[in-house]
Protein backbone atom coordinates (compact mmCIF):
# COMPACT_ATOMS: atom_id res chain seq x y z
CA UNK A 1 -36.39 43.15 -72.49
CA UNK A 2 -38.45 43.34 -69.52
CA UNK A 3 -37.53 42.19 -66.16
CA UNK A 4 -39.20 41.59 -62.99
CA UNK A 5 -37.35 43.94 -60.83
CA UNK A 6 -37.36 41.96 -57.76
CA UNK A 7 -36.56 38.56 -59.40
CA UNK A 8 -33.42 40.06 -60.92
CA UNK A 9 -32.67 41.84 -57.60
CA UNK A 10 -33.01 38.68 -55.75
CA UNK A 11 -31.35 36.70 -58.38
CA UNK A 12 -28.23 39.13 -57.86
CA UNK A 13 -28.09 38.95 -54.09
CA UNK A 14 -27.30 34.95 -54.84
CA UNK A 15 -24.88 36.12 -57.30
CA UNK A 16 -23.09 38.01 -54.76
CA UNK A 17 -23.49 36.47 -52.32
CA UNK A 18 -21.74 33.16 -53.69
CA UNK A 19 -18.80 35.94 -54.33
CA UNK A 20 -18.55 36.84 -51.17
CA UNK A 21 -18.16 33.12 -50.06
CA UNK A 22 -15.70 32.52 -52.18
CA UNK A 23 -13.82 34.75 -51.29
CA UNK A 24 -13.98 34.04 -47.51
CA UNK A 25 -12.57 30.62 -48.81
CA UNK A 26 -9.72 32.14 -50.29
CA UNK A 27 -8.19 33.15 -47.02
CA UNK A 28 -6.69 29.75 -46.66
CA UNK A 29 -5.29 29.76 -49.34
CA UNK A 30 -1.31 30.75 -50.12
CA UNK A 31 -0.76 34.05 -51.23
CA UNK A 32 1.77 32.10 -53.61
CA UNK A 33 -1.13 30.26 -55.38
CA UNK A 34 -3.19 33.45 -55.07
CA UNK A 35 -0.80 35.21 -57.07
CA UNK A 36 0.27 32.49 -59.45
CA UNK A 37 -0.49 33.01 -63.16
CA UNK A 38 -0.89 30.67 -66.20
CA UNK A 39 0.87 33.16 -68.61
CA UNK A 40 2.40 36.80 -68.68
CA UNK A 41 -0.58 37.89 -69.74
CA UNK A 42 -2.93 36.39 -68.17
CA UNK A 43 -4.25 37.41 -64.33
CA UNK A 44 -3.64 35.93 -60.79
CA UNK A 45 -6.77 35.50 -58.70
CA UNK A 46 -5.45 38.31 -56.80
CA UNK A 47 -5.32 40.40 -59.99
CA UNK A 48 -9.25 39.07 -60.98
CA UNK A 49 -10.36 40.23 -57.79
CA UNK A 50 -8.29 43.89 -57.21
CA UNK A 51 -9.54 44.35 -60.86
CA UNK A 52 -13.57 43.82 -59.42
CA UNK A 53 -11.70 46.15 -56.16
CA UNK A 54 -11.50 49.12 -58.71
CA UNK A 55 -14.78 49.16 -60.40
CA UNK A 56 -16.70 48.34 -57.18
CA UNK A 57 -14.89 51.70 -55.32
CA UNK A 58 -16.41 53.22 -58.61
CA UNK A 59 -19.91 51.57 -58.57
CA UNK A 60 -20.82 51.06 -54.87
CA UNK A 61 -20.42 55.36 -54.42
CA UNK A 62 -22.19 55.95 -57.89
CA UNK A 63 -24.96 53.09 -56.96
CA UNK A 64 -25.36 54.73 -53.17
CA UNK A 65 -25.29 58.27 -54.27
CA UNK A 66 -28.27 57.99 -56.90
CA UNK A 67 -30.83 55.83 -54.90
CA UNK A 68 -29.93 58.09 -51.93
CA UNK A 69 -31.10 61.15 -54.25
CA UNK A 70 -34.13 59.29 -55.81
CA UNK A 71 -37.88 60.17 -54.83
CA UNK A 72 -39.07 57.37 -57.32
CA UNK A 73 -41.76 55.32 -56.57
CA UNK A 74 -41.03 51.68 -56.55
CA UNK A 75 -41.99 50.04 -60.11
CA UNK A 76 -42.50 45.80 -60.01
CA UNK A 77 -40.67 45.76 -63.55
CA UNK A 78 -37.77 47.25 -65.02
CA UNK A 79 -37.11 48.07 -69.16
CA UNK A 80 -33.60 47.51 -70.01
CA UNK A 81 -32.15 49.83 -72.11
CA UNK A 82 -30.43 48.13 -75.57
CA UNK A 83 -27.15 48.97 -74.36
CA UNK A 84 -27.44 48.27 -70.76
CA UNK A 85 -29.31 45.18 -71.47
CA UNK A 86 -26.04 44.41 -74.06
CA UNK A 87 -23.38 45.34 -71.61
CA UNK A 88 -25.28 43.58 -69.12
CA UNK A 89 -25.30 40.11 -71.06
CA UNK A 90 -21.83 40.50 -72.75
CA UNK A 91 -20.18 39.88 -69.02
CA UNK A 92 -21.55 36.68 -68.60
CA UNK A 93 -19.16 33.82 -68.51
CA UNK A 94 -19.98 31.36 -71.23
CA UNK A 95 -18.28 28.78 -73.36
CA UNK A 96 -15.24 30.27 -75.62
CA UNK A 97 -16.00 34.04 -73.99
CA UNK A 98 -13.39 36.30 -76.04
CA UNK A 99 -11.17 38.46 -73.65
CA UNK A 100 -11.70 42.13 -73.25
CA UNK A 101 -9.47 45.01 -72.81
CA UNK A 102 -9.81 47.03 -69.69
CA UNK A 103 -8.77 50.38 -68.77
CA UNK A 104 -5.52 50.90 -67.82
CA UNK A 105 -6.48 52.26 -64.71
CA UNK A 106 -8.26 48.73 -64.08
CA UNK A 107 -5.50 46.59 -65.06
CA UNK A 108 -3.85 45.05 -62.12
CA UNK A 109 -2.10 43.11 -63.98
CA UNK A 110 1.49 42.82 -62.57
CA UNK A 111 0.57 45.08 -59.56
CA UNK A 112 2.20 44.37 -56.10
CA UNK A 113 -0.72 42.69 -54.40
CA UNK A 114 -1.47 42.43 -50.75
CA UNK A 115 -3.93 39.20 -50.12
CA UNK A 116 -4.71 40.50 -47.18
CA UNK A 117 -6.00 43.49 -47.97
CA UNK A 118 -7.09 42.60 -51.66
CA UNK A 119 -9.34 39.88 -50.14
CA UNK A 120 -10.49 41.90 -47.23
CA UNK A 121 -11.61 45.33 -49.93
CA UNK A 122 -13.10 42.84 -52.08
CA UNK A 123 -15.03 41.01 -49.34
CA UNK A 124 -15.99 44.46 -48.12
CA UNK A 125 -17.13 46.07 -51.29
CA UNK A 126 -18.91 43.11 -51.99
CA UNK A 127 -21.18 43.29 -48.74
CA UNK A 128 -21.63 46.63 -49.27
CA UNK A 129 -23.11 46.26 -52.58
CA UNK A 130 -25.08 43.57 -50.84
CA UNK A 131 -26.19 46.55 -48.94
CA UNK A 132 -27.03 48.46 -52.20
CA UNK A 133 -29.15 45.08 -53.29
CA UNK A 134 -31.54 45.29 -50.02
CA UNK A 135 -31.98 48.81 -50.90
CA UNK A 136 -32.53 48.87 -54.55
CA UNK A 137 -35.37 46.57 -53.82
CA UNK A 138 -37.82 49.72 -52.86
CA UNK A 139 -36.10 51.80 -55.62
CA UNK A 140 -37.42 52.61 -59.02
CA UNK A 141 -34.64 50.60 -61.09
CA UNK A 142 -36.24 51.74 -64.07
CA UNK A 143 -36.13 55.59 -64.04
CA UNK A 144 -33.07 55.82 -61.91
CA UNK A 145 -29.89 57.16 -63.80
CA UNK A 146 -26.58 56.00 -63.25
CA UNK A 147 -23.25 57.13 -64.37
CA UNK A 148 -20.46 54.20 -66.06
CA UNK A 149 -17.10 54.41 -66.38
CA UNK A 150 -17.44 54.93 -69.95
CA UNK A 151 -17.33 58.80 -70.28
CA UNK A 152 -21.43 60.40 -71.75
CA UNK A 153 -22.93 56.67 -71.22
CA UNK A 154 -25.63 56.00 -68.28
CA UNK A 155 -27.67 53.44 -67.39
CA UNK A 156 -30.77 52.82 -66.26
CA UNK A 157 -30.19 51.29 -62.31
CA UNK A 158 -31.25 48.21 -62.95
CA UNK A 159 -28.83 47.45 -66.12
CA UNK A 160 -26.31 49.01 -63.83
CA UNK A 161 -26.90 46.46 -61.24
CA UNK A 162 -26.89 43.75 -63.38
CA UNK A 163 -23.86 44.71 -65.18
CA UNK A 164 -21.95 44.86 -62.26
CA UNK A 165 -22.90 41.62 -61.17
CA UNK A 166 -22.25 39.65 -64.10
CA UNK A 167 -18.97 41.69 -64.53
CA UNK A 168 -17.86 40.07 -60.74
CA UNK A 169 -19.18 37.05 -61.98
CA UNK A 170 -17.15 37.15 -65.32
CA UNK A 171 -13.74 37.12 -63.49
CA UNK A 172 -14.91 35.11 -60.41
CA UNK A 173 -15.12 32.21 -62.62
CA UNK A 174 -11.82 33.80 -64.55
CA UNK A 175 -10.08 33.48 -60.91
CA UNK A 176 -11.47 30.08 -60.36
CA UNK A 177 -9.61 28.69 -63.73
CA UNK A 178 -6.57 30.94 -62.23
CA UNK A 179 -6.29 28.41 -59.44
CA UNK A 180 -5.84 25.28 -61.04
């Protein structure tokens, strides 16, 4: 598939932005409805979002590091590679959306949570990647490698982006069903 590289950019600033606000909403909310859960097994909106916390400390340093090191000319489109472009679309929410397994290392569930700080990370990481977003716009998102958090796999920058993104998205709307 081939992607305008500054309409998906754009369209993932909005993304993340609407993350960011709703997390700033969350603040007023109790830290006992933050951390309620509809089942053992199933995740707090505190959990949702210190589970986002761990892949973006991952993510935002990988993201940063490889547009730092880039030379690339800009390029107006972007080829997604099959399994970035795969990844990428698997994480969006939709209708009857099967539940995957994480790492352990990524599993917060039944971790001592802070609100305060979870919130404050996750607001944090989040403008920072906004960060990222204003800079990938004069990157090559095409040619640029990055690393996952699957061990041998990369992506191209753009299906890294966009992974991300939907990922957040994924258990934002995961934490908003947590609430109710």
């Amino acid at each position: 598939m081939v992607y305008n590289s500054s309409e998906v950019i754009k369209d993932l600033i909005l993304m993340t932005t609407s993350h960011i606000n709703y997390a700033k909403k969350l603040v007023e909310v109790s830290g006992e409805k933050l951390q309620h859960k509809q089942s053992s097994k199933s995740w707090s909106v505190l959990e949702c979002l210190e589970h986002l916390n761990r892949y973006a400390f991952f993510y935002n340093i990988e993201i940063n590091k490889k547009m730092i090191a880039s030379s690339l000319p800009f390029s107006e489109t972007f080829k997604s590679g099959f399994l970035g472009n795969k990844f990428a679309n698997d994480m969006l929410p939709k209708e009857g959306m099967t539940t995957m397994n994480t790492f352990k290392s990524k599993n917060p569930n039944n971790s001592k949570l802070n609100k305060e700080k979870v919130l404050l990370d996750f607001i944090a990481l989040q403008e920072e990647l906004l960060d990222l977003l204003e800079v990938a716009k004069n990157k090559n998102v095409d040619k640029i490698k990055t690393k996952t958090t699957l061990p041998l796999v990369k992506f191209k920058l753009g299906d890294t982006l966009r992974f991300v993104i939907h990922h957040n998205e994924r258990h934002i709307v995961q934490a908003k069903k947590a609430l109710i």
